[in-house]
Protein backbone atom coordinates (compact mmCIF):
# COMPACT_ATOMS: atom_id res chain seq x y z
CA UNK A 1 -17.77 -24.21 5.73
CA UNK A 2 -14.28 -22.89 5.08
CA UNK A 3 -12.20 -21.79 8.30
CA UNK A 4 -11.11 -18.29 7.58
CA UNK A 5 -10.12 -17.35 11.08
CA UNK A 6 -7.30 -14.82 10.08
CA UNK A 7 -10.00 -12.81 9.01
CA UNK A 8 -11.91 -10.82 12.15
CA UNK A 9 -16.04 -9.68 12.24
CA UNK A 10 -14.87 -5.04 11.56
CA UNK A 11 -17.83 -5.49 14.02
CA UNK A 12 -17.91 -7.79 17.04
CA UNK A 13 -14.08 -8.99 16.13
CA UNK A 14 -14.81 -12.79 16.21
CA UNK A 15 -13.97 -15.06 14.19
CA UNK A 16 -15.15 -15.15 10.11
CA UNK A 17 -15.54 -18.41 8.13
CA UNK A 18 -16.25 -18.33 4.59
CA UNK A 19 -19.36 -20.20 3.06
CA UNK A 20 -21.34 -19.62 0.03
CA UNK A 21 -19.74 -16.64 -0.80
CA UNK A 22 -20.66 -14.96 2.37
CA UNK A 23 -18.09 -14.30 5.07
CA UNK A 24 -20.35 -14.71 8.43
CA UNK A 25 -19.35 -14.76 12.38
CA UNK A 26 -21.36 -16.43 15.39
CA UNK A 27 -22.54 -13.02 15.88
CA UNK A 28 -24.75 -13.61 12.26
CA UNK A 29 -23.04 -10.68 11.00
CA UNK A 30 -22.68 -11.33 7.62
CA UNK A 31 -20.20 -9.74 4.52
CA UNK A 32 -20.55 -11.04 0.99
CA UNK A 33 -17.39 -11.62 -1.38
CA UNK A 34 -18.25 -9.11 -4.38
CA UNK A 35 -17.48 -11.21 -7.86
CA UNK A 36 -14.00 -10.00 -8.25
CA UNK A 37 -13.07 -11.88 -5.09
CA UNK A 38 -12.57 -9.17 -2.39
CA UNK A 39 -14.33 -8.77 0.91
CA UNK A 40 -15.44 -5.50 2.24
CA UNK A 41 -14.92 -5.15 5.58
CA UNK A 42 -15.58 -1.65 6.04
CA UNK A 43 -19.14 -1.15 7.85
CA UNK A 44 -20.88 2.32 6.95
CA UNK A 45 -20.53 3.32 10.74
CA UNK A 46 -17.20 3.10 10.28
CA UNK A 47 -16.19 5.35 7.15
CA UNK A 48 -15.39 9.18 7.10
CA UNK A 49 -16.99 9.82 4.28
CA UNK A 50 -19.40 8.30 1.04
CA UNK A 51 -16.43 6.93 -0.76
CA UNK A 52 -12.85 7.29 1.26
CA UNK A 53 -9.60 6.90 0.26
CA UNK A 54 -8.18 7.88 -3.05
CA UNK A 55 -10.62 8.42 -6.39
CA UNK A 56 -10.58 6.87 -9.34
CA UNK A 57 -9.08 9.91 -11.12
CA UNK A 58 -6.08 8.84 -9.02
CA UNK A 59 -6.48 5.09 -8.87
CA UNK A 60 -6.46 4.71 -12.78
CA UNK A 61 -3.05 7.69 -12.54
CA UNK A 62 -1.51 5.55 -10.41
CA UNK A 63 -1.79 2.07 -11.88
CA UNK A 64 -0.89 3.34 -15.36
CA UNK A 65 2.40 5.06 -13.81
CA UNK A 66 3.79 1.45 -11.88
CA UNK A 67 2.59 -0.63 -15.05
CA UNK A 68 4.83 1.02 -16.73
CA UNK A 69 7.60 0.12 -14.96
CA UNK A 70 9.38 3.54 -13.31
CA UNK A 71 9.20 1.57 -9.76
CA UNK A 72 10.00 -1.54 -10.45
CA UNK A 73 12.89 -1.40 -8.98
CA UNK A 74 11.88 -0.33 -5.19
CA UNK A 75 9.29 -3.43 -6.25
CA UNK A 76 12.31 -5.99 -6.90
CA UNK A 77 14.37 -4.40 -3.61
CA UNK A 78 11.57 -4.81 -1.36
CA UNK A 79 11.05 -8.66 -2.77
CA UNK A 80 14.80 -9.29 -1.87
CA UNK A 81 14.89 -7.92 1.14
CA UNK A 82 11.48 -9.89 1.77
CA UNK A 83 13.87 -13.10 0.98
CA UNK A 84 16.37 -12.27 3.01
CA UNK A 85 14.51 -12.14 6.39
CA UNK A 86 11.52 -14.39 5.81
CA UNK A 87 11.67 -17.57 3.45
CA UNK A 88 8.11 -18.41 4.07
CA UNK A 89 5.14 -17.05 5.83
CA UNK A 90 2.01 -14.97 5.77
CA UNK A 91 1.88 -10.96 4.65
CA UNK A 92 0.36 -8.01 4.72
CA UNK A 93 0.50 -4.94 2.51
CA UNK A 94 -1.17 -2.10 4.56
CA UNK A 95 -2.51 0.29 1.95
CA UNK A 96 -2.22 -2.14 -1.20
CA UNK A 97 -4.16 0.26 -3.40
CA UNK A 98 -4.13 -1.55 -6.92
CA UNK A 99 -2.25 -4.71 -5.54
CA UNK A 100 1.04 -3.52 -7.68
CA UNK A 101 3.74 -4.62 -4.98
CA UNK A 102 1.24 -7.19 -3.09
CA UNK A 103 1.19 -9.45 -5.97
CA UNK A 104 5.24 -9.53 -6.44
CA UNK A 105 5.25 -10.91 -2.61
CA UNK A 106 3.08 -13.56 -3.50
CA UNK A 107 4.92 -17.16 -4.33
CA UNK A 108 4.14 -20.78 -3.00
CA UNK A 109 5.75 -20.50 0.42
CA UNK A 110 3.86 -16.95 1.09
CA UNK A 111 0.17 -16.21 1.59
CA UNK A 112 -0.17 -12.69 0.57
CA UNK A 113 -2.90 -9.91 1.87
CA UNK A 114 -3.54 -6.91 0.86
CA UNK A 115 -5.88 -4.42 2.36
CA UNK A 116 -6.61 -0.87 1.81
CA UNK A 117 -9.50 1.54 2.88
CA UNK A 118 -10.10 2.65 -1.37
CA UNK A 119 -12.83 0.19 -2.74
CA UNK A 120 -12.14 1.29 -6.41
CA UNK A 121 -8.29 0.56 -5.85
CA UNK A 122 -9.17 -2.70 -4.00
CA UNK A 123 -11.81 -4.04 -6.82
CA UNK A 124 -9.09 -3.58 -9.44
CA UNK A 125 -6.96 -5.20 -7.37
CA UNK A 126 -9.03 -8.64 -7.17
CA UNK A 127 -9.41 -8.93 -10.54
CA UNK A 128 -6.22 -9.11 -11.65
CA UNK A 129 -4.30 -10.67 -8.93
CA UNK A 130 -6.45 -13.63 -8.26
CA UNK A 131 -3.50 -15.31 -6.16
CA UNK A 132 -3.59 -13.22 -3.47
CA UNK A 133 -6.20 -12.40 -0.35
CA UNK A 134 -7.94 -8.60 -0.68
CA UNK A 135 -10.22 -6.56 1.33
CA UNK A 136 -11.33 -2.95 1.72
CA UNK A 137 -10.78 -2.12 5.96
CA UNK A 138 -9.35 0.82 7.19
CA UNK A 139 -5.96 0.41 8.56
CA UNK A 140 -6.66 1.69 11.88
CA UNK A 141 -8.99 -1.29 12.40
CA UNK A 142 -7.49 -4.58 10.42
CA UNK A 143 -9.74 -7.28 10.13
CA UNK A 144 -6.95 -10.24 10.94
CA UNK A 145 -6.39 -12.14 14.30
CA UNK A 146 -3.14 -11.01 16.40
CA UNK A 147 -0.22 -12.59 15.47
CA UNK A 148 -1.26 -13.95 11.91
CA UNK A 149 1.63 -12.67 10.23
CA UNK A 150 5.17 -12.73 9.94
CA UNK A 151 5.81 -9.69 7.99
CA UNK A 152 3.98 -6.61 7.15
CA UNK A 153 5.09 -3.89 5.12
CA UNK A 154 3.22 -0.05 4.24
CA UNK A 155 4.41 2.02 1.33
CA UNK A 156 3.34 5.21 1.62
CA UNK A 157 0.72 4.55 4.05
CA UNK A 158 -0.17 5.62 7.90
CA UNK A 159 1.84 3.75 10.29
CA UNK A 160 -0.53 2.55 12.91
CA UNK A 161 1.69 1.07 15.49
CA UNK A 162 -0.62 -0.68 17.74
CA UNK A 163 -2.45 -2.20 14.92
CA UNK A 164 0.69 -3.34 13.20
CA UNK A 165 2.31 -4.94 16.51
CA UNK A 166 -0.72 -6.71 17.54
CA UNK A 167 -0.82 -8.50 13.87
CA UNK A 168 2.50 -9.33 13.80
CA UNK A 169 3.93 -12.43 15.27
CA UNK A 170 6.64 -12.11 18.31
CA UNK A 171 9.10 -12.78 15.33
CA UNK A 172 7.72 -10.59 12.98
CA UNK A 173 8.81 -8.09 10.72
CA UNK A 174 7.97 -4.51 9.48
CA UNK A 175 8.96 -2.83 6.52
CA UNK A 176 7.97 0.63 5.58
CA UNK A 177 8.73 3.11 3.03
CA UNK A 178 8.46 6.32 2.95
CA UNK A 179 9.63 9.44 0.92
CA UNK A 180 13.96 10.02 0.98
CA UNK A 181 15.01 13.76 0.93
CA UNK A 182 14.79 14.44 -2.53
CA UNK A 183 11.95 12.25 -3.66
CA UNK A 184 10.78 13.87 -6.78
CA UNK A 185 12.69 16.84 -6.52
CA UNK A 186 12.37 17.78 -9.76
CA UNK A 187 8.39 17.95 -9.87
CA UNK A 188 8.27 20.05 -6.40
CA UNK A 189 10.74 22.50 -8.26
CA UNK A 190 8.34 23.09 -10.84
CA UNK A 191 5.15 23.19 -8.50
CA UNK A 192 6.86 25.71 -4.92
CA UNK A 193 8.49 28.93 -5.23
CA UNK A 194 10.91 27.24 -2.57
CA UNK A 195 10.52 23.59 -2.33
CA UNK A 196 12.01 21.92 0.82
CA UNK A 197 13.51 18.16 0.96
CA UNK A 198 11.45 15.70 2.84
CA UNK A 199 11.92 14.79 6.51
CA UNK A 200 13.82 11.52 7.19
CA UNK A 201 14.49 11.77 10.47
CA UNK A 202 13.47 8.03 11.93
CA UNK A 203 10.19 7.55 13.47
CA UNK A 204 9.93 6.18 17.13
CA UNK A 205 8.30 2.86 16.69
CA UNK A 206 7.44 1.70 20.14
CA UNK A 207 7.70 -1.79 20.39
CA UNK A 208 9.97 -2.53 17.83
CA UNK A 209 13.73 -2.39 16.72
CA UNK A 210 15.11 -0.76 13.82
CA UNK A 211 17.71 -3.69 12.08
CA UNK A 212 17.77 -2.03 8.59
CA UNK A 213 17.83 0.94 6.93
CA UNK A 214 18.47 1.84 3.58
CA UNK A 215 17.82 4.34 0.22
CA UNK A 216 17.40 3.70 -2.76
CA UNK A 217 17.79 6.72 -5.20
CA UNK A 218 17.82 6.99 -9.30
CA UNK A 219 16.50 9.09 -12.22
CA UNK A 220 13.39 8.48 -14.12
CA UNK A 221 13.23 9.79 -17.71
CA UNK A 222 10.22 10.89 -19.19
CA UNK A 223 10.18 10.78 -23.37
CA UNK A 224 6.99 12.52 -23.57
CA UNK A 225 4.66 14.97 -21.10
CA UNK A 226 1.93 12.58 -21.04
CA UNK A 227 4.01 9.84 -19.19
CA UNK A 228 5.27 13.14 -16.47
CA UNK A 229 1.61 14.19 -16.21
CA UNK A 230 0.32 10.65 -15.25
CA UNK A 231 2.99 10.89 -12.45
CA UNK A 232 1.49 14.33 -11.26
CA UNK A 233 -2.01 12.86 -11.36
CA UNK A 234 -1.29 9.90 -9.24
CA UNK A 235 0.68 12.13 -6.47
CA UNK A 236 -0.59 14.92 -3.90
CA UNK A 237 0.56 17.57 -6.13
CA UNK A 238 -2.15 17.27 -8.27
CA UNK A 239 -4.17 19.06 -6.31
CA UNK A 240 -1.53 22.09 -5.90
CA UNK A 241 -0.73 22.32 -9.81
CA UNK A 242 -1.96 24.75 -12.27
CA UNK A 243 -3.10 25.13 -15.36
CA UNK A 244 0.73 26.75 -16.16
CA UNK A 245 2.37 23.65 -15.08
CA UNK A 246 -0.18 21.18 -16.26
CA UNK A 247 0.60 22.66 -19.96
CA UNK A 248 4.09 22.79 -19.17
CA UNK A 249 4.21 19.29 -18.60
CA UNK A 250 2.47 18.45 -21.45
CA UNK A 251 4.78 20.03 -23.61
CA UNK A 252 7.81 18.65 -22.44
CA UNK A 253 10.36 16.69 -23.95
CA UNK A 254 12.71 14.42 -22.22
CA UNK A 255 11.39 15.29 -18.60
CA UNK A 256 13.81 14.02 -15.36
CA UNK A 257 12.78 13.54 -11.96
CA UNK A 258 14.45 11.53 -9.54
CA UNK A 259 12.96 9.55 -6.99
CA UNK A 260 14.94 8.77 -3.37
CA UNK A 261 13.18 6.22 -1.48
CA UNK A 262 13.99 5.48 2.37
CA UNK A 263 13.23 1.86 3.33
CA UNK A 264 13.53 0.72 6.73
CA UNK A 265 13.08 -2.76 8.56
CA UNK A 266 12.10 -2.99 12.21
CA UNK A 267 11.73 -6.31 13.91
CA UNK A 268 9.39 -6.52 16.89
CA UNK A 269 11.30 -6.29 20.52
C-alpha cells in the first residue's frame, strides 16, 4: 500500500493511502482513481448541484483560448516569481480547471496539485498532464493535511482563507490573481452601456502579509472573430451577450482587448 497521507478522507478527514487503484481511509471509506488518473473527492452530500462548477461549453472555450497562447505570459510571470521565493517544494493550484498553469509549476524539485470543484475541467486535466497530482474537491473543503505545502496560488478563484492558511506551511506562500482595472476593457465596452473598471482595492487576508504586489498589463490582438468569440465563451460575459454582439464579433477583423492582471504575494505571519 502506497502512503498518500497529503491526501485527507472529504469525509471523516483521516488519512488516505492509495492501493489498487482505490484511495481508502481506516474509516473503509473508499474513492477510486478514474482511468485518466484523478481522484474525486467530492461526496454527493457535499455538491450544490448535479454537475458544479463550470460546463463543458466553457471548459472546451477556455482551454482552446490559453492553448493558444494569449496568457502565456501571466503563465511565465507567475513561474518566475514561483522561482524566486520557493526553489523546491510542494503546490497547490486552487481552481486548476484544465491544469493550463498547474502543469508549468511542475519540474523535479516541485510536486504539483491541482484541484478544482469542475469534474469535466479536472478529467481533461489528468489526461494530459500526467506529471502532476489532480482531484475534483471543492475549495472550501481541500482534501490535503495542514501544512503540506509551501506555496499555493488561485487564479481567478474564491479565496478561502482558513482553508488556504491551514494548508500552508508556517513558511508558506500565497499567490493570487485576480482581475487589474481594465482587464478586458475592450470586451465590457462592447457588452455595458457604461462599463466600470474592476475593483483592486487589496483584500484583508487575515493571517498573512502582503510582500508583493504587482500588474501585469498588455494588448491581445485578435486576426479573426472566431479567436475574440472563444474569449467571450470562456468568460462570464457569455452569459450577458447578445445575439448583436455575438455577430459582431464574428465579423470582426483585427479585434484588441487588453488584459491588466493584478498579482499579489502574501506570506503567512
Amino acid at each position: 500500500m502506497i502512503n498518500t497521507s497529503h491526501y485527507l478522507c472529504p469525509i471523516c478527514q483521516q488519512a488516505l493511502n492509495l492501493a489498487d487503484k482505490s484511495f481508502r481511509c481506516t474509516n473503509n471509506h473508499s474513492f477510486d482513481q478514474a482511468k485518466e488518473g484523478y481522484v474525486n473527492l467530492l461526496p454527493v452530500q457535499h455538491k450544490h448541484s448535479k454537475d458544479p462548477g463550470d460546463n463543458k461549453e466553457m471548459v472546451s472555450a477556455r482551454r482552446t483560448f490559453l492553448e493558444s497562447g494569449y496568457y502565456q505570459p501571466l503563465r511565465d510571470r507567475l513561474i518566475e516569481l514561483k522561482n524566486d521565493y520557493i526553489p523546491a517544494g510542494n503546490i497547490l493550484d486552487a481552481g486548476c480547471g484544465e491544469g493550463y498553469y498547474t502543469h508549468a509549476h511542475k519540474s523535479e524539485h516541485h510536486q504539483v496539485y491541482g484541484v478544482d470543484i469542475a469534474k469535466n475541467a479536472v478529467k481533461i486535466a489528468a489526461k494530459k498532464y500526467k506529471q502532476c497530482h489532480f482531484s475534483v474537491a471543492s475549495i472550501a473543503q481541500l482534501p490535503f493535511a495542514d501544512g503540506y505545502f509551501d506555496w499555493l496560488f488561485s487564479i481567478y478563484a474564491p479565496i478561502k482563507i482558513e482553508e488556504f492558511s491551514r494548508l500552508l506551511n508556517d513558511q508558506g506562500y500565497l499567490l493570487t490573481v485576480t482581475p487589474g482595472a481594465k482587464h478586458l476593457w475592450e470586451l465590457k465596452q462592447k457588452i455595458y452601456q457604461t462599463p466600470k473598471y474592476h475593483n483592486i482595492e487589496k483584500q484583508q487576508l487575515d493571517g498573512f502579509e502582503l510582500i508583493k504586489e504587482e500588474s501585469l498589463n498588455y494588448e491581445m490582438n485578435f486576426d479573426h472573430g472566431e479567436q475574440a468569440l472563444t474569449l467571450l465563451a470562456m468568460t462570464p460575459f457569455a452569459f450577458k451577450s447578445s445575439e448583436q454582439l455575438v455577430s459582431d464579433l464574428k465579423q470582426a477583423n483585427n479585434f484588441t482587448c487588453q488584459v491588466d492582471f493584478m498579482v499579489r504575494i502574501y506570506k503567512k505571519a
